[in-house]
C-alpha atoms as a PDB file:
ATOM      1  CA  UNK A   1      -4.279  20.387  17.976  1.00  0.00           C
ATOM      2  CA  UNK A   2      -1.277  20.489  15.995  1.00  0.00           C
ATOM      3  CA  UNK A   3      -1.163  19.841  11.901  1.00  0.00           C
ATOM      4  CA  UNK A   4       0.887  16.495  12.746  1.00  0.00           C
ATOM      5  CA  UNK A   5      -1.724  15.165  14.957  1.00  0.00           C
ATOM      6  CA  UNK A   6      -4.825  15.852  12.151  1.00  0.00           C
ATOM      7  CA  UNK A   7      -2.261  14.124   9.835  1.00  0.00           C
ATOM      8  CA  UNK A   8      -2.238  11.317  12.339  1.00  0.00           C
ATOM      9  CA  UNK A   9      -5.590  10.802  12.446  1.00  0.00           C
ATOM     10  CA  UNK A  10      -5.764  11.156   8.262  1.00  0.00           C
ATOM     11  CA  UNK A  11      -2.990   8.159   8.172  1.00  0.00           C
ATOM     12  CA  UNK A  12      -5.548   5.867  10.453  1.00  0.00           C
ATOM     13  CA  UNK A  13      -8.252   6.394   7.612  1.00  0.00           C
ATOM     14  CA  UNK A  14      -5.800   5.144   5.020  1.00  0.00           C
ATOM     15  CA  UNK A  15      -5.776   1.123   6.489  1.00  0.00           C
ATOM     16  CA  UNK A  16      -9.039   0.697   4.546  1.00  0.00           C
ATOM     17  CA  UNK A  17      -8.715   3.906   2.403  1.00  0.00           C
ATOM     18  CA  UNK A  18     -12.113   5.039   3.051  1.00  0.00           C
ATOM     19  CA  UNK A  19     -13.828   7.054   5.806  1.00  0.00           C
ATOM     20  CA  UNK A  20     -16.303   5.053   8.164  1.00  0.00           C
ATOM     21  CA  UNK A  21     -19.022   6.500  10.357  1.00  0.00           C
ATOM     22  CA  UNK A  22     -17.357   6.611  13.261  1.00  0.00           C
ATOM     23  CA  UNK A  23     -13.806   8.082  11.792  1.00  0.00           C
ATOM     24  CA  UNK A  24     -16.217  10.699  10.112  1.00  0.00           C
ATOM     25  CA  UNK A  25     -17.791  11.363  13.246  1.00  0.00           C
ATOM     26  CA  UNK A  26     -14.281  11.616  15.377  1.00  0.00           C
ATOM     27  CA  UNK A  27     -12.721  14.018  12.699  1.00  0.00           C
ATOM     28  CA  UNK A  28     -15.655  16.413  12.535  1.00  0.00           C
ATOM     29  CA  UNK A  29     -15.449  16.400  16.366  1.00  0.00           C
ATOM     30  CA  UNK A  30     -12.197  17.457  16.566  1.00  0.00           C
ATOM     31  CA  UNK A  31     -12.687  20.194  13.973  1.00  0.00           C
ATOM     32  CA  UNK A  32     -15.264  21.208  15.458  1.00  0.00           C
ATOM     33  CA  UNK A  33     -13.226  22.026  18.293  1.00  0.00           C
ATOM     34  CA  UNK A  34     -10.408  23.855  17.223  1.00  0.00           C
ATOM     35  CA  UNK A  35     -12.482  25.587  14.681  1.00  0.00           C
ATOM     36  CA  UNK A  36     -10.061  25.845  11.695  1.00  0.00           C
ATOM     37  CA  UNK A  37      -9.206  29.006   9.957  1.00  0.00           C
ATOM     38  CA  UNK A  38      -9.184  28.460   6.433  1.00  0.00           C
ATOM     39  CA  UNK A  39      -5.266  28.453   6.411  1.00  0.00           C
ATOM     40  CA  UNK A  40      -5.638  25.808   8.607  1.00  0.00           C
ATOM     41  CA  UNK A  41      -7.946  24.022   6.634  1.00  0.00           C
ATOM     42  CA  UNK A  42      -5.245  24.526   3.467  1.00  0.00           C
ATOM     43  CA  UNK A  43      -2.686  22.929   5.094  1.00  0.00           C
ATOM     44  CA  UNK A  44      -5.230  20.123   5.863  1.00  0.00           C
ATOM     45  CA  UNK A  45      -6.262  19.713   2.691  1.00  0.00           C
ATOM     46  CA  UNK A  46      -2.413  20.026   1.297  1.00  0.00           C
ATOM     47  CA  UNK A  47      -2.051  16.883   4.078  1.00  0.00           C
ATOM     48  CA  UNK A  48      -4.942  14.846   2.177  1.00  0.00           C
ATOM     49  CA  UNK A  49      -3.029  15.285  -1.393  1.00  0.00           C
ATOM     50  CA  UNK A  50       0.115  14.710   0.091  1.00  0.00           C
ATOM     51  CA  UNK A  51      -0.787  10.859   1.895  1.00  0.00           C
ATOM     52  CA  UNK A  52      -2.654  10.475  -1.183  1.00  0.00           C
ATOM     53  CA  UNK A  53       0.486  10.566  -3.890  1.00  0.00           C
ATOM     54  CA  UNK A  54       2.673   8.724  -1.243  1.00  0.00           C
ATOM     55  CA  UNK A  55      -0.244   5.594  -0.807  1.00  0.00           C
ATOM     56  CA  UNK A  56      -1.099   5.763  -4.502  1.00  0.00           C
ATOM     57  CA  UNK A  57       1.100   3.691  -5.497  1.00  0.00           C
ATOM     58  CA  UNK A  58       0.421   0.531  -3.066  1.00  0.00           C
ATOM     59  CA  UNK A  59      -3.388   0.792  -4.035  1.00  0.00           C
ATOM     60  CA  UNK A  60      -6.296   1.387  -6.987  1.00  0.00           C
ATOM     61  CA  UNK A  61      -6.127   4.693  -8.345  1.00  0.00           C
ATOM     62  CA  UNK A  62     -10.080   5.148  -8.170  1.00  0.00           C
ATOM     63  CA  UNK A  63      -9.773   3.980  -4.239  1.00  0.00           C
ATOM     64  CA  UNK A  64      -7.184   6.238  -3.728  1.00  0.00           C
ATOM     65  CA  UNK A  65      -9.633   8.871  -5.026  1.00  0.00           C
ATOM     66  CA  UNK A  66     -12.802   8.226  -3.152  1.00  0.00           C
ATOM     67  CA  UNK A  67     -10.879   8.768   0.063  1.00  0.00           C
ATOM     68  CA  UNK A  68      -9.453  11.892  -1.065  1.00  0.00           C
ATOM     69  CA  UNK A  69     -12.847  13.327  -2.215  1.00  0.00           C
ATOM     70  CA  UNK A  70     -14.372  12.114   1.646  1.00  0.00           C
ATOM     71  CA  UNK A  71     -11.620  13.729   3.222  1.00  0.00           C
ATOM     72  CA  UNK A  72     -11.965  17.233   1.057  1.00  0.00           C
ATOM     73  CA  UNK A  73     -15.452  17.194   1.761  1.00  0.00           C
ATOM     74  CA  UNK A  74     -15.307  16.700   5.148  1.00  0.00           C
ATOM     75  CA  UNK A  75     -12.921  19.448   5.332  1.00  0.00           C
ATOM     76  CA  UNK A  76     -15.272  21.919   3.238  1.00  0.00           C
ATOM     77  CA  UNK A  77     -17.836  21.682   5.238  1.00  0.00           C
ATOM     78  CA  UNK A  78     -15.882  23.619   7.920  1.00  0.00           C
ATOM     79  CA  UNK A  79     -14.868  26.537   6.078  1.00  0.00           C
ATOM     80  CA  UNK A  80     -16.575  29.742   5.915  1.00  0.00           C
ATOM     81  CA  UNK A  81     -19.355  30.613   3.118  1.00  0.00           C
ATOM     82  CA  UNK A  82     -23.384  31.382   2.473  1.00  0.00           C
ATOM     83  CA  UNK A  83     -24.025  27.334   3.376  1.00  0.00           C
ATOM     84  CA  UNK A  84     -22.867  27.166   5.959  1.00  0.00           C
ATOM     85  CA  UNK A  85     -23.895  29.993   7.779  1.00  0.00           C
ATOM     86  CA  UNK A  86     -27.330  28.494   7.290  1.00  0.00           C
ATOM     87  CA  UNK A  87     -28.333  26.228  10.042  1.00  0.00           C
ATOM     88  CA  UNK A  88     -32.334  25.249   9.788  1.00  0.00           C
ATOM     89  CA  UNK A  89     -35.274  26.723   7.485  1.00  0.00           C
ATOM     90  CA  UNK A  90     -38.748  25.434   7.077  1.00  0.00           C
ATOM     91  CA  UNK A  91     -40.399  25.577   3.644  1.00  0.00           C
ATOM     92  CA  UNK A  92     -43.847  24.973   2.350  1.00  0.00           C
ATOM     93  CA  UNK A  93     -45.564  24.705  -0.570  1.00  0.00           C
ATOM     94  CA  UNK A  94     -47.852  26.527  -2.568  1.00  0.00           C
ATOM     95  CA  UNK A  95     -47.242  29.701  -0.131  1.00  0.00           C
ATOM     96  CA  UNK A  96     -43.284  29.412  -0.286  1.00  0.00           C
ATOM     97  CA  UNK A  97     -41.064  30.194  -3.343  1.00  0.00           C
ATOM     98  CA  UNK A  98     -39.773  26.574  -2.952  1.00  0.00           C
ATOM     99  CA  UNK A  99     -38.271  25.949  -5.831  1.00  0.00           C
ATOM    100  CA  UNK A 100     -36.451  29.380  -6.038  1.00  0.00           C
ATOM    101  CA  UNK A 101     -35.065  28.077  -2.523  1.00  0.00           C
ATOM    102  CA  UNK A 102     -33.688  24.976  -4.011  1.00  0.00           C
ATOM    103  CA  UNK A 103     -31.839  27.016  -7.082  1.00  0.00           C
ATOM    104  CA  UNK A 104     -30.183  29.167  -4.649  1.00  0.00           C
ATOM    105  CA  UNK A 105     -28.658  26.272  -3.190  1.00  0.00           C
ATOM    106  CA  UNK A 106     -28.302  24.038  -6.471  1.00  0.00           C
ATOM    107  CA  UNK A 107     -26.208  27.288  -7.798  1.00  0.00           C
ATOM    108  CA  UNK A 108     -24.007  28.086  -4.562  1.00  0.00           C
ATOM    109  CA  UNK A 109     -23.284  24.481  -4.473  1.00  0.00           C
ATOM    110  CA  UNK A 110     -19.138  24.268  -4.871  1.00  0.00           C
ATOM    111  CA  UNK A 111     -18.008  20.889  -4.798  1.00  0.00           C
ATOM    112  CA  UNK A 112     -20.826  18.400  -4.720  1.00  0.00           C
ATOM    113  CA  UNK A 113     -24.783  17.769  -5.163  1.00  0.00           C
ATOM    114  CA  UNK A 114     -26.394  14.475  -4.300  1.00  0.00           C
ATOM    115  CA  UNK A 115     -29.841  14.223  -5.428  1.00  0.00           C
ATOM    116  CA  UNK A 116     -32.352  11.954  -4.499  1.00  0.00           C
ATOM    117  CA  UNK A 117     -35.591  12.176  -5.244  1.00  0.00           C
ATOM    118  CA  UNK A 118     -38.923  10.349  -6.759  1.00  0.00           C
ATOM    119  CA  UNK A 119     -39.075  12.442  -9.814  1.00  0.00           C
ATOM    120  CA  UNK A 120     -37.747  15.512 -11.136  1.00  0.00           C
ATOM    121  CA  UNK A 121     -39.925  17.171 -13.427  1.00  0.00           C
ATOM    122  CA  UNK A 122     -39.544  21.636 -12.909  1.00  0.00           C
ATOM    123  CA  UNK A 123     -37.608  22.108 -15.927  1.00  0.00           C
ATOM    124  CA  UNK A 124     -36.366  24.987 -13.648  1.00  0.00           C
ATOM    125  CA  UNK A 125     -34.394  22.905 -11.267  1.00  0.00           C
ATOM    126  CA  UNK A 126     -33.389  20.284 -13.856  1.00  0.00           C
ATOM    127  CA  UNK A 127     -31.503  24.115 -15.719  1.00  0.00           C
ATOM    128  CA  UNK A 128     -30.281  24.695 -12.702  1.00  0.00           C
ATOM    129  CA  UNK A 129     -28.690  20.718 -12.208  1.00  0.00           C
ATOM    130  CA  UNK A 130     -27.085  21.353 -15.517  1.00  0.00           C
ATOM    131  CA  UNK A 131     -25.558  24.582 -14.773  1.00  0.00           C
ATOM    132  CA  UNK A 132     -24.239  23.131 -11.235  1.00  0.00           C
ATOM    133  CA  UNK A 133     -22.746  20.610 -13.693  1.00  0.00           C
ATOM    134  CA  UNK A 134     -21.473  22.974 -15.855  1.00  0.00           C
ATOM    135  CA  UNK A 135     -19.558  24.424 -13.386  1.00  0.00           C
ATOM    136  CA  UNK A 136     -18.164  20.733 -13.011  1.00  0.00           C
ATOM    137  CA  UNK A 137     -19.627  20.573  -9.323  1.00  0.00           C
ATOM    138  CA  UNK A 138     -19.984  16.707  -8.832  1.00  0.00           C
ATOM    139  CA  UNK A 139     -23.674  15.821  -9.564  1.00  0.00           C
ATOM    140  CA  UNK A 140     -25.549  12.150  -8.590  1.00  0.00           C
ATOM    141  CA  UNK A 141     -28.790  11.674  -9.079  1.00  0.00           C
ATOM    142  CA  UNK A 142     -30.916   8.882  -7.600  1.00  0.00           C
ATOM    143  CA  UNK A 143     -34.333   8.697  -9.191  1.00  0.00           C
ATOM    144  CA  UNK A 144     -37.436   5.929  -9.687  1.00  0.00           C
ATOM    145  CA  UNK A 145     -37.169   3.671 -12.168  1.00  0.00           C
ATOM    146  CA  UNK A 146     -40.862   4.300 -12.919  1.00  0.00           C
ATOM    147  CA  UNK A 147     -41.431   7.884 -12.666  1.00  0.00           C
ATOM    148  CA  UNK A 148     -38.110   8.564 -14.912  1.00  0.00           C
ATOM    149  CA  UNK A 149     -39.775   7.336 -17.795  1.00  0.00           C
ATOM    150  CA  UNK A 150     -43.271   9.556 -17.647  1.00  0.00           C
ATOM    151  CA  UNK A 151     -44.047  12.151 -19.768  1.00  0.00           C
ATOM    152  CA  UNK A 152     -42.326  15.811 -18.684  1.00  0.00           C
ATOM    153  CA  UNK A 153     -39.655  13.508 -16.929  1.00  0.00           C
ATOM    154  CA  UNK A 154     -35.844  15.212 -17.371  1.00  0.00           C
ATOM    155  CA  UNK A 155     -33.760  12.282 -15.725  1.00  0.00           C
ATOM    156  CA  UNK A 156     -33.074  11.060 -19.551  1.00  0.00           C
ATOM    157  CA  UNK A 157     -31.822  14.933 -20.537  1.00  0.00           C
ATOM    158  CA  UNK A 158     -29.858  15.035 -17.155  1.00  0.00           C
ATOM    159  CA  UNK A 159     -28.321  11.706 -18.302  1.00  0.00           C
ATOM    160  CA  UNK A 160     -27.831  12.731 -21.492  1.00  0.00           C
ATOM    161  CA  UNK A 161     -26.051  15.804 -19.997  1.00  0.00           C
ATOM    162  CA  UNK A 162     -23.124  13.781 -18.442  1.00  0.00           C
ATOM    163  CA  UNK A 163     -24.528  13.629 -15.205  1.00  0.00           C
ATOM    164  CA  UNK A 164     -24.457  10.724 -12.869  1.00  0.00           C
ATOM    165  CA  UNK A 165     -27.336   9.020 -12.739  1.00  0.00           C
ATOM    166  CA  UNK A 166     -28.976   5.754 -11.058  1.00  0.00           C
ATOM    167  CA  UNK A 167     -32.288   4.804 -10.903  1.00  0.00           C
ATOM    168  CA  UNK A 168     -33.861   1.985  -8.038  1.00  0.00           C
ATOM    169  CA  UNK A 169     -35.051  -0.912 -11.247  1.00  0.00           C
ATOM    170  CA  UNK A 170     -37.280  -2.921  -8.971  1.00  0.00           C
ATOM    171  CA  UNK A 171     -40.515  -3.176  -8.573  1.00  0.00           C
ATOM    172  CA  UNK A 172     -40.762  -1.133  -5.205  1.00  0.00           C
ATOM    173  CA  UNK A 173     -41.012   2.907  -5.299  1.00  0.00           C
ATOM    174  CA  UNK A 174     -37.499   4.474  -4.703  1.00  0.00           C
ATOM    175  CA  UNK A 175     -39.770   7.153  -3.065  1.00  0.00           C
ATOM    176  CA  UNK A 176     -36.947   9.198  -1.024  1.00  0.00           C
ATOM    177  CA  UNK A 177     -36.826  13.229  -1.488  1.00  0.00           C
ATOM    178  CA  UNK A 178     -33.326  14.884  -0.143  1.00  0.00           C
ATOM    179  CA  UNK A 179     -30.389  16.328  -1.384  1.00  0.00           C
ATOM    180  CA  UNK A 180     -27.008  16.885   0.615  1.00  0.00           C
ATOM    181  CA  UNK A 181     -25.445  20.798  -0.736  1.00  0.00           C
ATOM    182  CA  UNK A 182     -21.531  19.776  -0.629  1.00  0.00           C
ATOM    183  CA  UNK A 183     -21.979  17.642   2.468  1.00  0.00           C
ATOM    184  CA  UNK A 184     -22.793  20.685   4.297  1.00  0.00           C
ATOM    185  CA  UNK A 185     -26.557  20.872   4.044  1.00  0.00           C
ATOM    186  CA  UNK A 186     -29.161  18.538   4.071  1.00  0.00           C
ATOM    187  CA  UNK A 187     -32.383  19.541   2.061  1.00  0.00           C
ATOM    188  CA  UNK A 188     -35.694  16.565   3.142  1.00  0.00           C
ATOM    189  CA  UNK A 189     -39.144  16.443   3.072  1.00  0.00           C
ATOM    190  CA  UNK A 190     -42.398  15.799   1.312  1.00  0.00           C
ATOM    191  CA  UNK A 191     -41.579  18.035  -1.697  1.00  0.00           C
ATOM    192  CA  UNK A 192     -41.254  16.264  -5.314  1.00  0.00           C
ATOM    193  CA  UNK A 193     -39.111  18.346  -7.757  1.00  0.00           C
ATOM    194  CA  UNK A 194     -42.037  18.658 -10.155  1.00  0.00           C
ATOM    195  CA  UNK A 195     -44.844  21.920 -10.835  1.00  0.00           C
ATOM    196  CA  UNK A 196     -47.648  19.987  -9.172  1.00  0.00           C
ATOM    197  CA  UNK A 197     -45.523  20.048  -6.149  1.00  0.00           C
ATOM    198  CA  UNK A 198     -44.288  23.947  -6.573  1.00  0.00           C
ATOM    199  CA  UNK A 199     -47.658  25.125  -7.515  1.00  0.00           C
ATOM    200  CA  UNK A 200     -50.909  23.272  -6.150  1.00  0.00           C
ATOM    201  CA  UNK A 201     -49.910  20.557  -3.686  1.00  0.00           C
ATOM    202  CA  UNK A 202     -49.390  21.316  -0.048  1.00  0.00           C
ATOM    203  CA  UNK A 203     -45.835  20.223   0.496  1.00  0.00           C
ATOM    204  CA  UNK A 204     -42.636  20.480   2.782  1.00  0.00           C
ATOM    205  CA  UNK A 205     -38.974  20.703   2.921  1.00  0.00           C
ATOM    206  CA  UNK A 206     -36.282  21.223   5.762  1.00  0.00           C
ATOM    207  CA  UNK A 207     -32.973  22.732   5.160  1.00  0.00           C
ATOM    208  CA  UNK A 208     -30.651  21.727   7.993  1.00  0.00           C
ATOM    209  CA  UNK A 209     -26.854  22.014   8.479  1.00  0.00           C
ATOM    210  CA  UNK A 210     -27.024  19.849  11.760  1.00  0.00           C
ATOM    211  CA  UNK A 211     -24.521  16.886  10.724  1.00  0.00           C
ATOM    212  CA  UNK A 212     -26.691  14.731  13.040  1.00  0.00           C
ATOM    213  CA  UNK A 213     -28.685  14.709  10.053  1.00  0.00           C
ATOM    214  CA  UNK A 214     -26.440  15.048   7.310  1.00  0.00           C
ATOM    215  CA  UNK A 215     -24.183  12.454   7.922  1.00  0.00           C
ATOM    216  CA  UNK A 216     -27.179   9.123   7.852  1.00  0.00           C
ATOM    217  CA  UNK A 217     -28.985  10.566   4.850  1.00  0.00           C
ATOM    218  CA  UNK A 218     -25.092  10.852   3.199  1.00  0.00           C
ATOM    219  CA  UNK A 219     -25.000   7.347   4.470  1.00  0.00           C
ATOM    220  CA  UNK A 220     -28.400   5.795   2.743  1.00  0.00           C
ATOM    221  CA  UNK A 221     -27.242   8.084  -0.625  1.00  0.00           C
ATOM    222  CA  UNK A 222     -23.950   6.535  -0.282  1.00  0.00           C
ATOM    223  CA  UNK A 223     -26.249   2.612   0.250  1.00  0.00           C
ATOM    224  CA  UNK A 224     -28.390   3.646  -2.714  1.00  0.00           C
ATOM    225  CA  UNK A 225     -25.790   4.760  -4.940  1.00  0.00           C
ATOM    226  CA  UNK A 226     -23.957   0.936  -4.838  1.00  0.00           C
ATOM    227  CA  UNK A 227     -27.244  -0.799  -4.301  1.00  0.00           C
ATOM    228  CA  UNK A 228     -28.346   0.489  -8.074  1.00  0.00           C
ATOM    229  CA  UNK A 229     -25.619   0.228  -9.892  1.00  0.00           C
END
């Protein structure tokens, strides 16, 4: 496919200036295809910026960005790199090093972390949130309104950090546990991001690259993240 044909296809996004399911799904098709070098994915991602400053003017500046960041994304996750080359693990706790697991990816994260989970209380994954921050990856964090405020809770020093965060406010249990790794890798399971979880409870997590997956749990994050605000 030929660099005027992906810009094509970049222009059709632009009538609503956002990426829906099914334009998602058709452009990760065709990458998946051709399977881009990452010189092909530069001049790609030098297409993005470019529709981007000529449609910027005819519509919101924080619109204009939200596409932008979908497309780049989408395009990351077919480049090279530790992530992806991982395609499915299986982790259980308290036999597994769980938690070292989920540093490795908080820290190779590049671009973006969506978090959300019941409660996050290992002060060793909310160091390494702040560091991923720190290293101004995008960080959003979707927690429960009722386990944010218990004792050993680090949503409020996450918040506090400049990180992105929304909790559910109702009187239901926002009682989801994933996180998407720069929209590459899909972490889901049982698992809490707290000791008891690390340490006594017997508890899971999946690690999967399979877009299948990625792309409806992006979805619900995406729901969540407007449904809270």
């Amino acid at each position: 496919m030929q660099p005027q044909q992906i810009r094509n296809m970049l222009e059709q996004t632009l009538d609503d200036f956002r990426l829906s399911r099914g334009e998602r799904s058709a452009l990760n098709q065709i990458l998946d295809h051709i399977e881009p070098t990452e010189h092909d994915l530069s001049v790609y991602r030098a297409m993005a910026f470019d529709l981007a400053r000529e449609a910027v003017e005819n519509t919101d500046r924080g619109t204009m960005l939200e596409w932008l960041e979908s497309v780049i994304k989408l395009l990351e996750q077919h480049g090279g790199g530790d992530q992806k080359a991982v395609r499915a693990e299986s982790h259980f706790s308290p036999s597994d090093d769980c938690p070292r697991r989920i540093q490795q990816l908080l820290s190779r994260a590049k671009i973006s972390i969506e978090i959300c989970v019941f409660t996050i209380t290992d002060d060793r994954l909310a160091s390494a949130i702040l560091d991923a921050h720190r290293r101004k990856v995008k960080v959003q964090i979707i927690s429960d309104d009722d386990k944010s405020g218990d004792r050993g809770s680090d949503i409020d020093k996450l918040s506090s950090a400049g990180i992105d965060v929304r909790i559910d406010q109702s009187e239901n249990h926002m009682h989801h546990k994933f996180a998407i790794f720069d929209r590459s890798l899909l972490l889901t399971g049982s698992y809490n991001w707290t000791r008891s979880a690390a340490n006594r409870n017997e508890e899971n997590f999946i690690i999967t690259g399979d877009r299948r997956f990625i792309d409806p749990f992006a979805e619900m994050f995406e729901d969540l993240w407007k449904r809270f605000e």
